[in-house]
Protein backbone atom coordinates (compact mmCIF):
# COMPACT_ATOMS: atom_id res chain seq x y z
CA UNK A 1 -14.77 -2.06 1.57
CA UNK A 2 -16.59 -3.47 4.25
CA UNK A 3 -14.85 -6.76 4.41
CA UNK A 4 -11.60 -4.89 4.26
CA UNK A 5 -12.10 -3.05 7.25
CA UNK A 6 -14.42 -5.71 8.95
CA UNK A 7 -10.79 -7.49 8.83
CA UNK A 8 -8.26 -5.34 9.85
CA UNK A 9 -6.71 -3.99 6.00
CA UNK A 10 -4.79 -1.42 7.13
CA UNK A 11 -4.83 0.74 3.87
CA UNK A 12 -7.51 0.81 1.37
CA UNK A 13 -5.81 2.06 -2.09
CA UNK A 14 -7.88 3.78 -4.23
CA UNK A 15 -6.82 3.48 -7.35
CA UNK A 16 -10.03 4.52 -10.02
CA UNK A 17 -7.49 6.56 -13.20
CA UNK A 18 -10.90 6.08 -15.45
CA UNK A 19 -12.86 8.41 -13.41
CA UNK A 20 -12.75 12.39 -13.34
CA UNK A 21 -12.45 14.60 -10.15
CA UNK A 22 -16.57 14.71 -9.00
CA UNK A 23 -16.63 11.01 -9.43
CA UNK A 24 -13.95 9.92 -8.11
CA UNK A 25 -13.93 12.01 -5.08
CA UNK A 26 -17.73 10.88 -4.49
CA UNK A 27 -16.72 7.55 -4.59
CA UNK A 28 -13.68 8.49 -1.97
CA UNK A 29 -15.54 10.12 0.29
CA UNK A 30 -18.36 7.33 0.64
CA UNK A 31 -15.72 4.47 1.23
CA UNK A 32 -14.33 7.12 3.98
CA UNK A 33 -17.47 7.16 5.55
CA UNK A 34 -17.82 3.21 5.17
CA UNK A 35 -14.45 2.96 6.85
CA UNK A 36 -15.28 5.12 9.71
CA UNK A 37 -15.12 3.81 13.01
CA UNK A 38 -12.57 1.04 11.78
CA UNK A 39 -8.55 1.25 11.80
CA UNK A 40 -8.69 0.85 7.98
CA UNK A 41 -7.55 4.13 6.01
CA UNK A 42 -8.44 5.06 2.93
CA UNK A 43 -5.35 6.87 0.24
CA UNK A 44 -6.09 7.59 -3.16
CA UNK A 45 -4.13 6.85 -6.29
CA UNK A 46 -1.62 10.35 -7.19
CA UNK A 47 -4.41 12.55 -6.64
CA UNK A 48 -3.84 14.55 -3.70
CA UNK A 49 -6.89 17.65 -4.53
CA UNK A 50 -9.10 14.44 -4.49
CA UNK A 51 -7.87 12.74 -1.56
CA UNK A 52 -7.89 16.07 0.13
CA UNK A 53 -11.47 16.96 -0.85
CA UNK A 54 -13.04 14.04 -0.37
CA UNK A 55 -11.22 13.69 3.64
CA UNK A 56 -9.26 10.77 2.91
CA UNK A 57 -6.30 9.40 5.25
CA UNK A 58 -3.93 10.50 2.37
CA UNK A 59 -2.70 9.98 -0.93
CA UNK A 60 -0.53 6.84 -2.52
CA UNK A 61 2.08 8.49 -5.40
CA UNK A 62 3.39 6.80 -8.25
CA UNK A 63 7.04 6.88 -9.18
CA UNK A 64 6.64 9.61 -11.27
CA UNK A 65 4.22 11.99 -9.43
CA UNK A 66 4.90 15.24 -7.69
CA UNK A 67 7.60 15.42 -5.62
CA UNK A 68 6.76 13.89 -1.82
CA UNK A 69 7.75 16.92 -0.12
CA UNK A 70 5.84 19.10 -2.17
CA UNK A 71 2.91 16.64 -1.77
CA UNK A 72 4.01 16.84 2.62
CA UNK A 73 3.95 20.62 2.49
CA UNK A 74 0.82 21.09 0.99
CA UNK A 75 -1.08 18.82 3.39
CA UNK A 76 -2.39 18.89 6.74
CA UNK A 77 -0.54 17.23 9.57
CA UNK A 78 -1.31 14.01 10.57
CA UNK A 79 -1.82 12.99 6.54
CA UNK A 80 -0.46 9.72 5.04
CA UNK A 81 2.19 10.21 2.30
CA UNK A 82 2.73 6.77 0.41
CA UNK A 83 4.81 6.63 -2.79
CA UNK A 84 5.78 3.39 -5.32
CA UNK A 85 9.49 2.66 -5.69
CA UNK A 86 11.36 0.32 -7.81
CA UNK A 87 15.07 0.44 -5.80
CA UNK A 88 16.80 0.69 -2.67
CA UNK A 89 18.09 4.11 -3.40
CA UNK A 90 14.90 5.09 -4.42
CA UNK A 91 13.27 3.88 -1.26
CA UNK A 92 16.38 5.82 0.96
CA UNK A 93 15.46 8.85 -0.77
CA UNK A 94 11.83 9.38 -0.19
CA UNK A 95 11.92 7.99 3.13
CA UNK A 96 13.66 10.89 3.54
CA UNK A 97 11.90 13.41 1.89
CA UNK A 98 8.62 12.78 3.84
CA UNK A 99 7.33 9.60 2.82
CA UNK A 100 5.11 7.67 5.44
CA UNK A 101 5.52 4.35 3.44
CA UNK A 102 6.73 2.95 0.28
CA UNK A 103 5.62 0.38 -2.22
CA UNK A 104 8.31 -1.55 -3.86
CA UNK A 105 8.09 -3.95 -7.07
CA UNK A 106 7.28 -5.34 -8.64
CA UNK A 107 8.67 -8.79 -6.67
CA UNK A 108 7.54 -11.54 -8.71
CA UNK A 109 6.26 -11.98 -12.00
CA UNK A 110 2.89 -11.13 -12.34
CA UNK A 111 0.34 -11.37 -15.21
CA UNK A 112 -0.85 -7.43 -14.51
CA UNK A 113 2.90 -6.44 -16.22
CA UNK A 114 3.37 -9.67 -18.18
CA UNK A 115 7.36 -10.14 -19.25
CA UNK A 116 8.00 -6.66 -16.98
CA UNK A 117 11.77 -6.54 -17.15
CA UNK A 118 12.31 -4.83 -13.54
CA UNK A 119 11.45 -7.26 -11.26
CA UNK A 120 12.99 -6.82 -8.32
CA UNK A 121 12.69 -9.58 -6.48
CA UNK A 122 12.89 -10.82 -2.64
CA UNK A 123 16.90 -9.48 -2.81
CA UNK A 124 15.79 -5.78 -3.93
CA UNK A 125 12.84 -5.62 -1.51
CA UNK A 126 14.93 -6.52 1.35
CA UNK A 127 17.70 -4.13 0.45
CA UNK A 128 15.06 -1.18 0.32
CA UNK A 129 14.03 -2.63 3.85
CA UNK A 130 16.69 -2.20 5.44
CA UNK A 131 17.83 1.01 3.76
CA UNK A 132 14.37 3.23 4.26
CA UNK A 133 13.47 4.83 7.17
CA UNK A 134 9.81 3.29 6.94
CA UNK A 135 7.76 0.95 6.14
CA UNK A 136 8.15 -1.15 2.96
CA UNK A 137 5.48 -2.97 1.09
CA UNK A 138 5.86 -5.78 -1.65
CA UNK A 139 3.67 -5.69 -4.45
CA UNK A 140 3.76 -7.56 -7.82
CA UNK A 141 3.01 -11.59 -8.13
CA UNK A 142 2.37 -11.68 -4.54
CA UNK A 143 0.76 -14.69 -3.86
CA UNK A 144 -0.66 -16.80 -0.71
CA UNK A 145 2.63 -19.33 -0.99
CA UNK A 146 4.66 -16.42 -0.89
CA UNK A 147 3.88 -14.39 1.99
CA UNK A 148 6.16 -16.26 4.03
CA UNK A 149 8.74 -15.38 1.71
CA UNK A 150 8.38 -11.65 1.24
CA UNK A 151 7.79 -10.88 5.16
CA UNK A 152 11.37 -13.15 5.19
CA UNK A 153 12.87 -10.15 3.59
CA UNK A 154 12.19 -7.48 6.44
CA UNK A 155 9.25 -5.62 4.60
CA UNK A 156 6.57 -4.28 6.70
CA UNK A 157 3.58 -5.71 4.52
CA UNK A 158 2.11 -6.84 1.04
CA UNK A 159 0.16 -4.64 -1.43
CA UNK A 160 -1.81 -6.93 -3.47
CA UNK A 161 -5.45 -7.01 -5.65
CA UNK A 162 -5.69 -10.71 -6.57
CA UNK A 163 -4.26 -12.11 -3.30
CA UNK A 164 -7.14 -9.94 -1.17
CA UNK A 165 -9.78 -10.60 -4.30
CA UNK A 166 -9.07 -14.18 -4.34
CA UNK A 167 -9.40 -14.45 -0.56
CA UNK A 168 -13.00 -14.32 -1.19
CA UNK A 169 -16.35 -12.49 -0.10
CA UNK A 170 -17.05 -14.86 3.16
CA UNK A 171 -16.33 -12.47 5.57
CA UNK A 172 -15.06 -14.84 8.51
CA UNK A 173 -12.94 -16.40 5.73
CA UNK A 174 -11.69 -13.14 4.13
CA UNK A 175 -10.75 -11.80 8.46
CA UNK A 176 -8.65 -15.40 8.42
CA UNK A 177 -6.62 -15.19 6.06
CA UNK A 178 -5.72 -11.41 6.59
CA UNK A 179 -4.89 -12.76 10.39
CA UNK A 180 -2.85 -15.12 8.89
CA UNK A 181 -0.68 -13.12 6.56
CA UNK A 182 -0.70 -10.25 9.30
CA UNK A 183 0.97 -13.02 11.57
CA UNK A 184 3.66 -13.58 9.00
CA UNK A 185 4.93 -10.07 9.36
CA UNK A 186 4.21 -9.97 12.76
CA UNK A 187 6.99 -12.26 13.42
CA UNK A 188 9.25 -9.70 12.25
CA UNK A 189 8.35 -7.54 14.90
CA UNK A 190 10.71 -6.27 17.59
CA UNK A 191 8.81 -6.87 21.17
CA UNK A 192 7.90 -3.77 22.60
């Protein structure tokens, strides 16, 4: 956690299905406090009550979760909404309905869903780019070669685990090469 936020990570994404409420909310609330202070954010995987309870930015819903403006409506302002998508349509829609930002993928082959027949590919996450009304992240096979390629497609950012583990526990190394993807997307970037 500390490395994530020593290097800019914009979202942490708690994602712990294994433990129960107590637990997990303990374990929420003390990365919280560890990102305190630093523009990271913390959102935890579908469970809103913990998220909630435990004072985290927000919550991160999968595809088949509650509904996002039921999850909107029964949380304080100012509270980060992000959901998982698989299409463009998909994306349009809960952009609308109160999403703050969407996952999309999975992109590229990856050995977490080995043989996964829904890849979506570059073509499908740039569609949903340009179709939502907010941010878009790539997830699935992501991998230092291909960061170029996915902020090519218009998306806002990557969601990744072995790209960000892989970067290593050096911390000056670990705040490079987050600078250095971060400056891929940030050459999609309108001047303002």
């Amino acid at each position: 956690m500390g490395l994530a936020a020593g290097a800019g990570v914009d979202l942490v994404h708690v994602r712990e299905r294994d433990l129960g409420g107590a637990a997990l909310a303990a374990l929420v609330a003390r990365l919280v406090r560890r990102a305190n202070g630093s523009p990271t954010r913390i959102v935890v995987n579908d469970r809103l009550d913990v998220a909630l309870a435990a004072g985290a930015s927000g919550v991160h819903l999968r595809g088949d979760s509650v509904a996002t403006d039921r999850a909107r409506g029964a949380s304080p302002g100012g509270f980060v909404i992000g959901r998982s998508v698989r299409t463009a349509a998909e994306a349009a829609r809960e952009s609308r309905a109160g999403a703050d930002y969407l996952v999309l993928g999975t992109v590229f082959p990856t050995p977490s869903k080995p043989g996964d027949p829904t890849l979506v590919g570059p073509e499908g996450l740039r569609a949903a780019a340009a179709i939502a009304r907010v941010p878009v992240l790539g997830i699935g096979g992501i991998s230092e070669a291909r960061v170029a390629e996915i902020a090519a497609t218009g998306a806002a950012g990557i969601a990744a685990i072995r790209l960000f583990w892989g970067a290593g526990r050096d911390a000056a190394a670990f705040r490079g090469a987050v600078a250095r993807w971060r400056r891929q997307f940030d050459l999609n970037r309108p001047n303002t």
